[in-house]
PDB file of N, CA and C in Angstrom:
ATOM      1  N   UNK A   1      73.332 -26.715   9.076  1.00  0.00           N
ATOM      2  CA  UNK A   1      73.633 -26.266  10.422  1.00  0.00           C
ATOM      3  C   UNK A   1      74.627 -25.112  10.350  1.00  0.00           C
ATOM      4  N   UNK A   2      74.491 -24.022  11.095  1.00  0.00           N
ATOM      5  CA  UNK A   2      74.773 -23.147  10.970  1.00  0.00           C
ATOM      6  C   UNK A   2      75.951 -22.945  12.157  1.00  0.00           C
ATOM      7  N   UNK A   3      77.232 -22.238  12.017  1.00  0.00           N
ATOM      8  CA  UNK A   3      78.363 -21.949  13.257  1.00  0.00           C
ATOM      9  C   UNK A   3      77.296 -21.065  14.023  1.00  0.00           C
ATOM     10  N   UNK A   4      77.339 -21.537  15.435  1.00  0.00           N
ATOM     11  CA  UNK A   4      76.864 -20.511  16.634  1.00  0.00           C
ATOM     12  C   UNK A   4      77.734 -18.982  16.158  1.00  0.00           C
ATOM     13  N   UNK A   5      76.922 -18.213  16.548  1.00  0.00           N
ATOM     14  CA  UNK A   5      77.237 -16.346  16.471  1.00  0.00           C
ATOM     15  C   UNK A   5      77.611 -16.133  15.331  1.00  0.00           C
ATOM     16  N   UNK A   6      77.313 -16.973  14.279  1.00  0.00           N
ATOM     17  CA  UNK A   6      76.959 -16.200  12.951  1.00  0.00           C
ATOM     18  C   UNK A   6      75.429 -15.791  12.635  1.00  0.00           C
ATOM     19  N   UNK A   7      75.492 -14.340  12.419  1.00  0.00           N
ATOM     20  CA  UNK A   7      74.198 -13.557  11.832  1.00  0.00           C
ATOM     21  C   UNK A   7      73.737 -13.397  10.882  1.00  0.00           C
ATOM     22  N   UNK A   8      73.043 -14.087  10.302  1.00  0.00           N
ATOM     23  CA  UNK A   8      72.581 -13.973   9.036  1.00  0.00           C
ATOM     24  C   UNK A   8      70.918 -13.300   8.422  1.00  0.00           C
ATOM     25  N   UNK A   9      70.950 -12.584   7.543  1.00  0.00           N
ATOM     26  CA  UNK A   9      69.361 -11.847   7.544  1.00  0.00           C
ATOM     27  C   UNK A   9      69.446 -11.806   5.778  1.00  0.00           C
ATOM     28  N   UNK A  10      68.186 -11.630   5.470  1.00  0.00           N
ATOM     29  CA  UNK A  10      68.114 -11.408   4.094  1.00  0.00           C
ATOM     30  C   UNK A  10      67.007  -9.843   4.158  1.00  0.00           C
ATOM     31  N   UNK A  11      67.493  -9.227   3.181  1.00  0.00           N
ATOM     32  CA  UNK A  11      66.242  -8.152   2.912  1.00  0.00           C
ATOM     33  C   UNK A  11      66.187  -8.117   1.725  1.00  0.00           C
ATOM     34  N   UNK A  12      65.153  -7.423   1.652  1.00  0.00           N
ATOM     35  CA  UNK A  12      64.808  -7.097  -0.584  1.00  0.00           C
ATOM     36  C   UNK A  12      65.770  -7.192  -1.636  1.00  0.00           C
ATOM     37  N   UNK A  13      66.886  -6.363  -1.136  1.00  0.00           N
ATOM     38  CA  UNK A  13      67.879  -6.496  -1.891  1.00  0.00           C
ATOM     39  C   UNK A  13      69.002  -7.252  -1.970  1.00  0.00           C
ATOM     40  N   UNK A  14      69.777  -7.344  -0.636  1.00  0.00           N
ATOM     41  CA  UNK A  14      70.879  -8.363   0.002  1.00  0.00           C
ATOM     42  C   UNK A  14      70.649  -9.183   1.318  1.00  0.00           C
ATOM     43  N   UNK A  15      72.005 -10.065   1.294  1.00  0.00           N
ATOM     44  CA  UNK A  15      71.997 -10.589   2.029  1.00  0.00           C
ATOM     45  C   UNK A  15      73.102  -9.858   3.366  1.00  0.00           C
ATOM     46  N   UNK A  16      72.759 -10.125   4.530  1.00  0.00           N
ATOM     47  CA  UNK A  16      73.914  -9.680   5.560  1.00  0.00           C
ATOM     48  C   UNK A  16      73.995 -10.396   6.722  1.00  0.00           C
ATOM     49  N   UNK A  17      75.356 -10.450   6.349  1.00  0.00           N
ATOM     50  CA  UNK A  17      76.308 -12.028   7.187  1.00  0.00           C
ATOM     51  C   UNK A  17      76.780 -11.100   7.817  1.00  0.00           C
ATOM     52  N   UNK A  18      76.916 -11.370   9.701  1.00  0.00           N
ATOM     53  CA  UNK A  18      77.488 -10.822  10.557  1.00  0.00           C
ATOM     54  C   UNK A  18      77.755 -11.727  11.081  1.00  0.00           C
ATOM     55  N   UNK A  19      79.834 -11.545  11.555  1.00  0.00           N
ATOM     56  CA  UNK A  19      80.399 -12.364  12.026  1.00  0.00           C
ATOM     57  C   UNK A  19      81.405 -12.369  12.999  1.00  0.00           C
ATOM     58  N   UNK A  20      81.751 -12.196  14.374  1.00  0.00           N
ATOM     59  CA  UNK A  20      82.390 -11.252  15.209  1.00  0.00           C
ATOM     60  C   UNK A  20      82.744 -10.172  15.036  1.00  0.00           C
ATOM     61  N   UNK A  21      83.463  -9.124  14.212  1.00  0.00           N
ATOM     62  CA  UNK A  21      83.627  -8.101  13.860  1.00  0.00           C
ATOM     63  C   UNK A  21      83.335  -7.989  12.756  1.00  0.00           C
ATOM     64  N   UNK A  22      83.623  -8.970  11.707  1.00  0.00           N
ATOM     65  CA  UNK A  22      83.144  -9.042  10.222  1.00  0.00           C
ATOM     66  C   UNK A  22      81.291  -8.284   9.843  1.00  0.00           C
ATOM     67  N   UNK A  23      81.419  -8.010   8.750  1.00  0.00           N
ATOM     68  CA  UNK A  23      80.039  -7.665   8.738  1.00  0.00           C
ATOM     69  C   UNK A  23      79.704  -7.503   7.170  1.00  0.00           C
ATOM     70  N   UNK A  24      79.193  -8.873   6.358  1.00  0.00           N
ATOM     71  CA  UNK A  24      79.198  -8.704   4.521  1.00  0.00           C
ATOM     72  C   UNK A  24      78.101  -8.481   4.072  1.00  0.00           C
ATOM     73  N   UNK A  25      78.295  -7.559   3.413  1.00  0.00           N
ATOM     74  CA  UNK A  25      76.720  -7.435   2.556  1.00  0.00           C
ATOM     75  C   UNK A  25      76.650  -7.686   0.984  1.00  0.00           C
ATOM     76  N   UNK A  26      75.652  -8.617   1.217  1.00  0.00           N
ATOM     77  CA  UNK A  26      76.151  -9.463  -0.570  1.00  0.00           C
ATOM     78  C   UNK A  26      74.740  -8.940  -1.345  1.00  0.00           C
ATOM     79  N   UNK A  27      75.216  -8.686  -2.529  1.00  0.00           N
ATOM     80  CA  UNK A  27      73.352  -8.302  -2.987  1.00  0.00           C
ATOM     81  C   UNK A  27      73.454  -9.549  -4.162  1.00  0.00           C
ATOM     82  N   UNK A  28      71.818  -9.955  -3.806  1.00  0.00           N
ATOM     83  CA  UNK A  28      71.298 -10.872  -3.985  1.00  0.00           C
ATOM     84  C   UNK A  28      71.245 -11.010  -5.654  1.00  0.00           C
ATOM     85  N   UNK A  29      71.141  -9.860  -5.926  1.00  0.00           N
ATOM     86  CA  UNK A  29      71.569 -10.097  -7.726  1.00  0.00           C
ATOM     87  C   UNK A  29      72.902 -10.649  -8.356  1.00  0.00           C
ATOM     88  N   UNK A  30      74.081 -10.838  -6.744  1.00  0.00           N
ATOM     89  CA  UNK A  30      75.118 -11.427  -7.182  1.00  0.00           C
ATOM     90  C   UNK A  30      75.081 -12.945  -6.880  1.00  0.00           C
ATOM     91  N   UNK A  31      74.464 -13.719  -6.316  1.00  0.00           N
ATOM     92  CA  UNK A  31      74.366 -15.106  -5.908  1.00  0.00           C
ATOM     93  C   UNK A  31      74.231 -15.450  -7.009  1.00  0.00           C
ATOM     94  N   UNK A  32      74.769 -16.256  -7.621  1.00  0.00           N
ATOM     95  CA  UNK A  32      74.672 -17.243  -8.690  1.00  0.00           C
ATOM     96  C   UNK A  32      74.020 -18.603  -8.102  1.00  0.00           C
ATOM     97  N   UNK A  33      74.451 -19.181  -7.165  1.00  0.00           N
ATOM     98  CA  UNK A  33      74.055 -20.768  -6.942  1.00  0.00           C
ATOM     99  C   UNK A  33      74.058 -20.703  -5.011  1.00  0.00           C
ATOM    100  N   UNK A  34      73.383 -21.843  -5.010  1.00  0.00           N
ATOM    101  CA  UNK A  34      73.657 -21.492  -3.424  1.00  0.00           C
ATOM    102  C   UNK A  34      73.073 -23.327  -2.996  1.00  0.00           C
ATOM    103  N   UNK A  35      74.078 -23.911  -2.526  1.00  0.00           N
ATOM    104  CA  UNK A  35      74.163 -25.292  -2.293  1.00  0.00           C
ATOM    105  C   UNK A  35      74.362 -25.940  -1.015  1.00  0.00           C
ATOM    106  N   UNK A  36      74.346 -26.451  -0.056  1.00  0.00           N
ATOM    107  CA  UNK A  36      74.090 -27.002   1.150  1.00  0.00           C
ATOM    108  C   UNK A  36      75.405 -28.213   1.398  1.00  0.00           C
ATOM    109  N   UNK A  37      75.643 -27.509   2.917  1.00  0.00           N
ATOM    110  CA  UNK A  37      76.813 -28.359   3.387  1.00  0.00           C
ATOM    111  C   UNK A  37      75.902 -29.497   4.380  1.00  0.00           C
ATOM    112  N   UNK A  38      76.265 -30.245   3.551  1.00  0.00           N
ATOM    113  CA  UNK A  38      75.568 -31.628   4.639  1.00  0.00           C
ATOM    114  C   UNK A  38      76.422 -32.128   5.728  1.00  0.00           C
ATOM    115  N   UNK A  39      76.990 -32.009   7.100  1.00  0.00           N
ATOM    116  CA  UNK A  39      77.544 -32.974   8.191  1.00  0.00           C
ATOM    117  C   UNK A  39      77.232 -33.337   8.783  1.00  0.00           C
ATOM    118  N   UNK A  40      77.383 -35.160   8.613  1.00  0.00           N
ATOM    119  CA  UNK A  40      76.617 -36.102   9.780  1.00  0.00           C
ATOM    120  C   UNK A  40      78.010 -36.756  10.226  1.00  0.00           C
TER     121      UNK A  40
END
C-alpha cells in the first residue's frame, strides 16, 4: 500500500518517485533488491 500523493512511474531506464515538491530519479541499474512493506 502505497502513501496517497506519492507518484510513482517506471520507464526503460529509471524509476521516478514524485513527492510534494520532492522529485527522485533512480536508474534502475542501481536497485539492488526491492522488498515489500507488509501492514495489517
Amino acid at each position: 500500500m502505497l502513501t496517497e500523493g506519492i507518484d510513482v512511474k517506471k520507464t526503460e531506464k529509471e524509476l521516478i518517485i514524485k513527492w510534494q515538491l520532492a522529485k527522485f530519479n533512480i536508474a534502475l541499474e542501481d536497485i539492488i533488491e526491492v522488498t515489500g512493506d507488509v501492514r495489517r
